[in-house]
C-alpha atoms as a PDB file:
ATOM      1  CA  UNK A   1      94.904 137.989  43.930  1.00  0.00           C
ATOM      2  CA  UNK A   2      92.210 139.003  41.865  1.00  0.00           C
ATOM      3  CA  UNK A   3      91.835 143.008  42.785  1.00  0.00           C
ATOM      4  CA  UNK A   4      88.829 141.802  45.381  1.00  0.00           C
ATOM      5  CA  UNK A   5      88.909 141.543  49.216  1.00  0.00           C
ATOM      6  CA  UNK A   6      87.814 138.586  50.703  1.00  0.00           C
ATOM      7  CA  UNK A   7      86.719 138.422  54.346  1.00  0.00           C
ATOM      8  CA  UNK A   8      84.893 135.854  56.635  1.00  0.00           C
ATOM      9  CA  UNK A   9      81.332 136.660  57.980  1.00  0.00           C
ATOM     10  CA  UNK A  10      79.797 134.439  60.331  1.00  0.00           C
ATOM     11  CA  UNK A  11      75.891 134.593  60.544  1.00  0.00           C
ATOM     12  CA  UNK A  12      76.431 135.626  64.408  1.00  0.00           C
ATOM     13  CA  UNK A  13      73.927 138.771  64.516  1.00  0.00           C
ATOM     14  CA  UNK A  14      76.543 141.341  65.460  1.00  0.00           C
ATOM     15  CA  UNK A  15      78.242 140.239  62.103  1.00  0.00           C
ATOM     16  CA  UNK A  16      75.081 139.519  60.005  1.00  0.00           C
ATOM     17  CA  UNK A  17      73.952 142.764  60.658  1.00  0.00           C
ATOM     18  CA  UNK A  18      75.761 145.289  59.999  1.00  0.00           C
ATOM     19  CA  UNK A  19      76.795 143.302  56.972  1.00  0.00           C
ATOM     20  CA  UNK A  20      73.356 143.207  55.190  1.00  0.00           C
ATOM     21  CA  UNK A  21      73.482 146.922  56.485  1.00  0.00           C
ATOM     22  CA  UNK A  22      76.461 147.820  54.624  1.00  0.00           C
ATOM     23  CA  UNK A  23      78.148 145.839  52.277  1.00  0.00           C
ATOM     24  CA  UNK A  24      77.621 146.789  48.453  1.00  0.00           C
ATOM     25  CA  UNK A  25      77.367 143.527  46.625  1.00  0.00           C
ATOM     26  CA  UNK A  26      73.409 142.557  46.295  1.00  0.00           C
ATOM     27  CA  UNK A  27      74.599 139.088  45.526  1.00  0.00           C
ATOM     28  CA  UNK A  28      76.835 138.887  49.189  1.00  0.00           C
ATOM     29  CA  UNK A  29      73.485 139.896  50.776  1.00  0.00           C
ATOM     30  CA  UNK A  30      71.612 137.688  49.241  1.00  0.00           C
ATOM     31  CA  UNK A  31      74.225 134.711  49.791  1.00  0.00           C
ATOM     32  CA  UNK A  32      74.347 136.020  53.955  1.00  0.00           C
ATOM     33  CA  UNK A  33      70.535 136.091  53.855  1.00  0.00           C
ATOM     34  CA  UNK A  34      69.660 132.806  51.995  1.00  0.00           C
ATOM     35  CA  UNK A  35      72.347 131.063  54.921  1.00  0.00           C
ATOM     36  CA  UNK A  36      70.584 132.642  57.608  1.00  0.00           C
ATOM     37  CA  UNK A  37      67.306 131.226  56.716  1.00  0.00           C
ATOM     38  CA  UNK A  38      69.030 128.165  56.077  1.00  0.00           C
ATOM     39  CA  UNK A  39      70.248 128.137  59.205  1.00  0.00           C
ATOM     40  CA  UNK A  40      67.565 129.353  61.038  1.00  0.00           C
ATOM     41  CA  UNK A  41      65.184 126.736  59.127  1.00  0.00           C
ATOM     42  CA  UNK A  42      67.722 123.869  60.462  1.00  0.00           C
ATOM     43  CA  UNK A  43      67.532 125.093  64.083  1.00  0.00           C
ATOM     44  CA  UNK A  44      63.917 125.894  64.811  1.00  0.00           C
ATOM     45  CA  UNK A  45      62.284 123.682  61.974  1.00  0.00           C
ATOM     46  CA  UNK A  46      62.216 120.168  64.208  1.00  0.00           C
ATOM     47  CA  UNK A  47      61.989 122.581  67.808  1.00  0.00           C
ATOM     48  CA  UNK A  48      58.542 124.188  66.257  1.00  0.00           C
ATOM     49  CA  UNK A  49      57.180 120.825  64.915  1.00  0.00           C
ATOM     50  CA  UNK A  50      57.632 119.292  68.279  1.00  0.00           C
ATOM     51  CA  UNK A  51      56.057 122.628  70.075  1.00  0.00           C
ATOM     52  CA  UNK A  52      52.909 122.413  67.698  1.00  0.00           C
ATOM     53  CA  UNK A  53      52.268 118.256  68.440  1.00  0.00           C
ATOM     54  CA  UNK A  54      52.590 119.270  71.930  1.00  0.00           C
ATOM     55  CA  UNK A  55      50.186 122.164  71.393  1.00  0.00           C
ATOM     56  CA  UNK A  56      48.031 120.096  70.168  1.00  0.00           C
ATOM     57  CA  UNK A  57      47.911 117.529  72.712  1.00  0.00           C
ATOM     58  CA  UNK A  58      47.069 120.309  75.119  1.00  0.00           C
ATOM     59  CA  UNK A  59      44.036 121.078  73.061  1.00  0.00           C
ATOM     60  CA  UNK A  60      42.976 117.564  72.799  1.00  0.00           C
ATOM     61  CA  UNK A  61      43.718 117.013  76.589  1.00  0.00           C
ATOM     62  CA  UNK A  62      41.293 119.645  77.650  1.00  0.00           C
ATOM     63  CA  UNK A  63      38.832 118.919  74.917  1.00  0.00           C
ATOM     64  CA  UNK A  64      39.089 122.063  72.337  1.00  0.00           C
ATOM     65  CA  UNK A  65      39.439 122.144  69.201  1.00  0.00           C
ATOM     66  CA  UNK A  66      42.672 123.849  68.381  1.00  0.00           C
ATOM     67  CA  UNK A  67      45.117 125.144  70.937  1.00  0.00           C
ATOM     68  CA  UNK A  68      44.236 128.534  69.922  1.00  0.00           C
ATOM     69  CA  UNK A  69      41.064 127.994  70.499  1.00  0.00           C
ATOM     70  CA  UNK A  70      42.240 127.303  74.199  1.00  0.00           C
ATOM     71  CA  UNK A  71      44.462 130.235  74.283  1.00  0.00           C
ATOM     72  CA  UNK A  72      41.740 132.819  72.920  1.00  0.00           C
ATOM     73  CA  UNK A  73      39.510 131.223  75.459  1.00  0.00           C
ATOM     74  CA  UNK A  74      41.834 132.369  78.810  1.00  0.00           C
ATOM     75  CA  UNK A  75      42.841 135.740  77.245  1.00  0.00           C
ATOM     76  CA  UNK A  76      41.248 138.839  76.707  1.00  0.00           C
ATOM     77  CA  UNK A  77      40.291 138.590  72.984  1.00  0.00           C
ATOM     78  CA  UNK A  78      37.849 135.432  73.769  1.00  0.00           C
ATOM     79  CA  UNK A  79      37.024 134.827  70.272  1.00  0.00           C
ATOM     80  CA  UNK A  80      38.858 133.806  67.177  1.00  0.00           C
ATOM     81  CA  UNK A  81      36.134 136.967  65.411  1.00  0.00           C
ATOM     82  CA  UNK A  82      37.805 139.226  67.894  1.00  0.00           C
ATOM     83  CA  UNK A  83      41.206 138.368  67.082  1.00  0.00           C
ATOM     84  CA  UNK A  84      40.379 138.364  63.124  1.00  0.00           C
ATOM     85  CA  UNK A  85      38.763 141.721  63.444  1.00  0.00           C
ATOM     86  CA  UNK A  86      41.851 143.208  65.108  1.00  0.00           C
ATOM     87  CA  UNK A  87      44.332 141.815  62.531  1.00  0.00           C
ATOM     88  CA  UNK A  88      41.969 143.041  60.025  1.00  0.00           C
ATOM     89  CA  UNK A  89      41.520 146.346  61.430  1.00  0.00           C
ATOM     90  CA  UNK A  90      45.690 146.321  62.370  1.00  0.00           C
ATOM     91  CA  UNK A  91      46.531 145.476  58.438  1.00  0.00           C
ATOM     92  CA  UNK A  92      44.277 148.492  56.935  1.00  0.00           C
ATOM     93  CA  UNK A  93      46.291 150.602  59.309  1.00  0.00           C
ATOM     94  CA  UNK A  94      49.459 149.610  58.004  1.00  0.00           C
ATOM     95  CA  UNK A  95      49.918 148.680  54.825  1.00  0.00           C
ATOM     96  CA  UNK A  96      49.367 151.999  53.197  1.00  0.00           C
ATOM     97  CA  UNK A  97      52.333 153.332  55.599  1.00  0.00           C
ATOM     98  CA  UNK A  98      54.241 150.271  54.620  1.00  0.00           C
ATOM     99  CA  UNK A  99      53.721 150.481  50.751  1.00  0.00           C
ATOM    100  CA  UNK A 100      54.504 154.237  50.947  1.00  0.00           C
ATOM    101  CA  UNK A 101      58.175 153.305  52.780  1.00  0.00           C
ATOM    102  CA  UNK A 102      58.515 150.133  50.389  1.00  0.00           C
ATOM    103  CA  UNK A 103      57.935 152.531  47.383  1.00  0.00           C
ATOM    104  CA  UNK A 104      60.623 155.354  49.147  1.00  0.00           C
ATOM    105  CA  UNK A 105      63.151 152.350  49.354  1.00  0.00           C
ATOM    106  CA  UNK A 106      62.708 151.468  45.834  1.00  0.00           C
ATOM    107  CA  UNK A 107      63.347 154.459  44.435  1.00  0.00           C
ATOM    108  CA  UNK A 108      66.481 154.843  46.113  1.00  0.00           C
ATOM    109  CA  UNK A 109      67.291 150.736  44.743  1.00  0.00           C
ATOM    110  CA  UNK A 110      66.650 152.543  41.402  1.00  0.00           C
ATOM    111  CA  UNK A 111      68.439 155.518  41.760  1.00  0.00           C
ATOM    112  CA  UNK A 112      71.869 153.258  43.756  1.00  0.00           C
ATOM    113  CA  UNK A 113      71.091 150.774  40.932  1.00  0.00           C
ATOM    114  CA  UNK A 114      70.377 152.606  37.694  1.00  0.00           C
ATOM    115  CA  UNK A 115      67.760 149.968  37.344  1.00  0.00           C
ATOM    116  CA  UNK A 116      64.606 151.718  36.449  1.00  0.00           C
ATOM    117  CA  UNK A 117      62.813 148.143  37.158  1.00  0.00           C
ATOM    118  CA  UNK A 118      65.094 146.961  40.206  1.00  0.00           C
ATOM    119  CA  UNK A 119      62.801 145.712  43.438  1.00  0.00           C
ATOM    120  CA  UNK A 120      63.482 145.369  46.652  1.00  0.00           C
ATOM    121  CA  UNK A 121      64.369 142.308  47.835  1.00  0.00           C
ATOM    122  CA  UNK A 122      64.375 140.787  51.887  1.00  0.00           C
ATOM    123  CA  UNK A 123      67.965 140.914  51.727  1.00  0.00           C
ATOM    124  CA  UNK A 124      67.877 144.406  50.474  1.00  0.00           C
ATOM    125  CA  UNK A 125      66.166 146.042  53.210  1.00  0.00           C
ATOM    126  CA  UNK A 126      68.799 146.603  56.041  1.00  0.00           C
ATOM    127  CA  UNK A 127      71.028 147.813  53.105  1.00  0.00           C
ATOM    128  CA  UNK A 128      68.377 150.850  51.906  1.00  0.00           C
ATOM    129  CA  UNK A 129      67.092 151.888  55.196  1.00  0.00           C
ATOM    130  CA  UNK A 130      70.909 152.954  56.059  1.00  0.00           C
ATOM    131  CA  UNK A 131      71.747 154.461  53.229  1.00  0.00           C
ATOM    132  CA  UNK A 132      67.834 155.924  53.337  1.00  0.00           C
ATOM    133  CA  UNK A 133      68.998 156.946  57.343  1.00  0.00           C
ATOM    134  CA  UNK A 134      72.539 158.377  56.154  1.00  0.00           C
ATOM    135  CA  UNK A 135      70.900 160.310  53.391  1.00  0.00           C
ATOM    136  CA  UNK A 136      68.630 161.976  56.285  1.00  0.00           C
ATOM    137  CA  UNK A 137      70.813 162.623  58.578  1.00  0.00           C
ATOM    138  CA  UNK A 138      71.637 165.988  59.599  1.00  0.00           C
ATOM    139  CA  UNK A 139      74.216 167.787  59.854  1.00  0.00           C
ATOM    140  CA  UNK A 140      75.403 168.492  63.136  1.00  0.00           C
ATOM    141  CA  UNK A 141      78.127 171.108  62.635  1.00  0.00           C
ATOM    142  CA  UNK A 142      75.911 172.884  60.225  1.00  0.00           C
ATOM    143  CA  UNK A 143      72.877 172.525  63.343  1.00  0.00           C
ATOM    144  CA  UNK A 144      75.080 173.956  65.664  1.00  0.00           C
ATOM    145  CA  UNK A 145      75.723 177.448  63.816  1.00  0.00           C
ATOM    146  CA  UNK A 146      71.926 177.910  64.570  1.00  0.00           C
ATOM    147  CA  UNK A 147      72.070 176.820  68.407  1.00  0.00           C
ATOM    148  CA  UNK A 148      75.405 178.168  69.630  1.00  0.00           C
ATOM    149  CA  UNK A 149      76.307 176.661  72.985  1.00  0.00           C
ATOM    150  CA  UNK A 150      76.133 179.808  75.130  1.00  0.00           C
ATOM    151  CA  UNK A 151      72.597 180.937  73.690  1.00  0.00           C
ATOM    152  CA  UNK A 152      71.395 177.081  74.168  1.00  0.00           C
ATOM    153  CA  UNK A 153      72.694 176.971  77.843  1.00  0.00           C
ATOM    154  CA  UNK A 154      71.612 180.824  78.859  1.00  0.00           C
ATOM    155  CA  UNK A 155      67.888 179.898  77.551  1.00  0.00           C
ATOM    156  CA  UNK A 156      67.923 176.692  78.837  1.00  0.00           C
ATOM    157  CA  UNK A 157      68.821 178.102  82.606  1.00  0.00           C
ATOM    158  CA  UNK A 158      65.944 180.727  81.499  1.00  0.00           C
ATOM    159  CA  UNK A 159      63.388 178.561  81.055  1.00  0.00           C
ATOM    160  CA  UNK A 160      64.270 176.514  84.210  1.00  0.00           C
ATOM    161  CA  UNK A 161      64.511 179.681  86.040  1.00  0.00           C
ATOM    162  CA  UNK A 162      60.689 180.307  85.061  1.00  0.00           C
ATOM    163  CA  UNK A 163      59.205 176.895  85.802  1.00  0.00           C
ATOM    164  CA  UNK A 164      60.412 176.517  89.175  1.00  0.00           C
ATOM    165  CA  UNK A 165      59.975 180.814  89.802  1.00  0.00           C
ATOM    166  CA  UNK A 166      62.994 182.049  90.295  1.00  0.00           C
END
């Protein structure tokens, strides 16, 4: 053997998972993530085309133009301007949050990497969110020398005692 460890990993989620969570090797977790596209792509590819020409024929059917024309028609949003507006309104929300967290996860990449110009990649993020996760995680011995058990139950019995007036 060649000093490396070989194991099977099937793209089942509870395997996928935690192995884009926690194995090491960028190129494994870009192999497991390429085959689960793949796979997914193989599955749903000929289900969704058939779902859309069906779609479709619902539209035509009941003379509109699009089936989400139909759709916005019997739901709350009405209009395809409503809908637009909301999505607009939804993606200035977000995606300063979401380039502040992309930028926090590639620092760390660069910092686990050494790579001052490494990116995060789709089959990267499970990976850096749990190392980002154990990095924040406290410490729950060192938490507990500030709430010892006996002061946390007397004050919690104290402030029960209060709200219902005893």
């Amino acid at each position: 053997m060649n000093g490396t460890a070989s194991h099977f990993i099937t793209l089942a989620e509870n395997e996928l998972k935690p192995a884009l969570q926690y194995v090491n090797s960028e190129d494994v977790r870009y192999t497991l993530k390429m085959a689960q596209e793949q796979r997914v792509m193989e599955a749903n590819g000929p289900i969704v085309a058939e779902l859309l020409n069906v779609r479709a024929g619902i539209a035509r059917l009941l003379r509109y133009s699009s089936y989400a024309a139909y759709t916005l028609e019997i739901s709350m949003t009405k209009t395809a301007a409503d809908v637009e507006q909301f999505l607009t309104d939804l993606t200035n929300d977000l995606t300063p949050r979401a380039k502040k967290e992309m930028a926090v996860l590639t620092d760390l990449k660069r910092t686990y990497t050494a790579d001052p110009a490494a990116v995060v990649n789709s089959w990267d993020l499970e990976y850096y969110m749990g190392k980002l996760e154990e990095e924040q995680r406290l410490d729950k011995d060192a938490l507990m020398n500030y709430f010892p058990m006996e002061a946390v139950v007397k004050n919690t019995i104290s402030i029960h005692e209060d709200l219902l007036g005893l």
